[in-house]
Protein backbone atom coordinates (compact mmCIF):
# COMPACT_ATOMS: atom_id res chain seq x y z
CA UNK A 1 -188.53 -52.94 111.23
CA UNK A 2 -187.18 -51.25 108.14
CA UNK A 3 -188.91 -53.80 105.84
CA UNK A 4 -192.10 -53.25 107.53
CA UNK A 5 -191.66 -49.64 107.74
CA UNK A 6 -190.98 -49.80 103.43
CA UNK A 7 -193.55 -52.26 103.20
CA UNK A 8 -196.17 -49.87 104.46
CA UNK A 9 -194.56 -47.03 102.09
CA UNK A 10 -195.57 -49.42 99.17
CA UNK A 11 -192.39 -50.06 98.31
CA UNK A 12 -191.65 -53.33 96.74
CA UNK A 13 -188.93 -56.18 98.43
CA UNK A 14 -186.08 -54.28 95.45
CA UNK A 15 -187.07 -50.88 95.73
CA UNK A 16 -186.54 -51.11 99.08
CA UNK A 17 -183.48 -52.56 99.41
CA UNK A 18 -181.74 -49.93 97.74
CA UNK A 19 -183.10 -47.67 99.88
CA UNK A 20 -182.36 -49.10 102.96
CA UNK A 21 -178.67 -49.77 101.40
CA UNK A 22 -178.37 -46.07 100.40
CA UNK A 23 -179.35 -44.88 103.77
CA UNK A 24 -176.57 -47.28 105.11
CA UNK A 25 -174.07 -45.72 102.84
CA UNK A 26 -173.04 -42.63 104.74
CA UNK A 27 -172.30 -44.54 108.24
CA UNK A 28 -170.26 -46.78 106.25
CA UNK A 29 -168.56 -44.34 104.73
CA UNK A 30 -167.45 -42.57 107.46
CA UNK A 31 -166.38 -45.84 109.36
CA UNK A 32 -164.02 -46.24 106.75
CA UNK A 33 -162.69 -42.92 106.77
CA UNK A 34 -161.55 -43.51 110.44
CA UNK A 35 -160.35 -46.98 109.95
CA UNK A 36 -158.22 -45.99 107.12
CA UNK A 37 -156.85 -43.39 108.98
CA UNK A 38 -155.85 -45.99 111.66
CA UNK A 39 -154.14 -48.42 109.08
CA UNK A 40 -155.74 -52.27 108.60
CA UNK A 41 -152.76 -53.20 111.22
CA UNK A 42 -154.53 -50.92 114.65
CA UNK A 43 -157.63 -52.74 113.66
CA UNK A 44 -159.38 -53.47 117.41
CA UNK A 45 -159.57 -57.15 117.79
CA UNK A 46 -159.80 -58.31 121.50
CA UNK A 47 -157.95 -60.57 122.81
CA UNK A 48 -159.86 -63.78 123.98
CA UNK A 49 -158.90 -65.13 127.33
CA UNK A 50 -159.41 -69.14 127.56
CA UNK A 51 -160.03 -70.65 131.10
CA UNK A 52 -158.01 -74.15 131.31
CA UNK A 53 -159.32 -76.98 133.34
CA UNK A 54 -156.99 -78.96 136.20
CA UNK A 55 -155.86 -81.03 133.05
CA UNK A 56 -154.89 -78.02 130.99
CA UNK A 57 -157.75 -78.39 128.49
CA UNK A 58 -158.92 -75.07 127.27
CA UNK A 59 -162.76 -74.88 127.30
């Protein structure tokens, strides 16, 4: 939708790219803010729970 939206802005494929990267920037910015304030260790993975069969095969 973005490319679209740039597209009809007469932007060219580069031109916007770097705008839609430099609208990104903030949100990632502040997810790393709280992440970091976390630690890389508190990261929140989930924890995948695997259904075994009657032979004890995981599927």
């Amino acid at each position: 939708m973005a490319a679209a939206t740039f597209t009809d802005l007469g932007f060219d494929p580069e031109q916007g790219e770097m705008l839609y990267l430099l609208l990104r920037l903030p949100g990632a910015a502040a997810h790393a803010l709280e992440q970091s304030r976390l630690g890389h260790k508190k990261f929140p993975f989930f924890e995948i729970e695997l259904e075994t069969t009657s032979a004890g095969e995981r599927l």
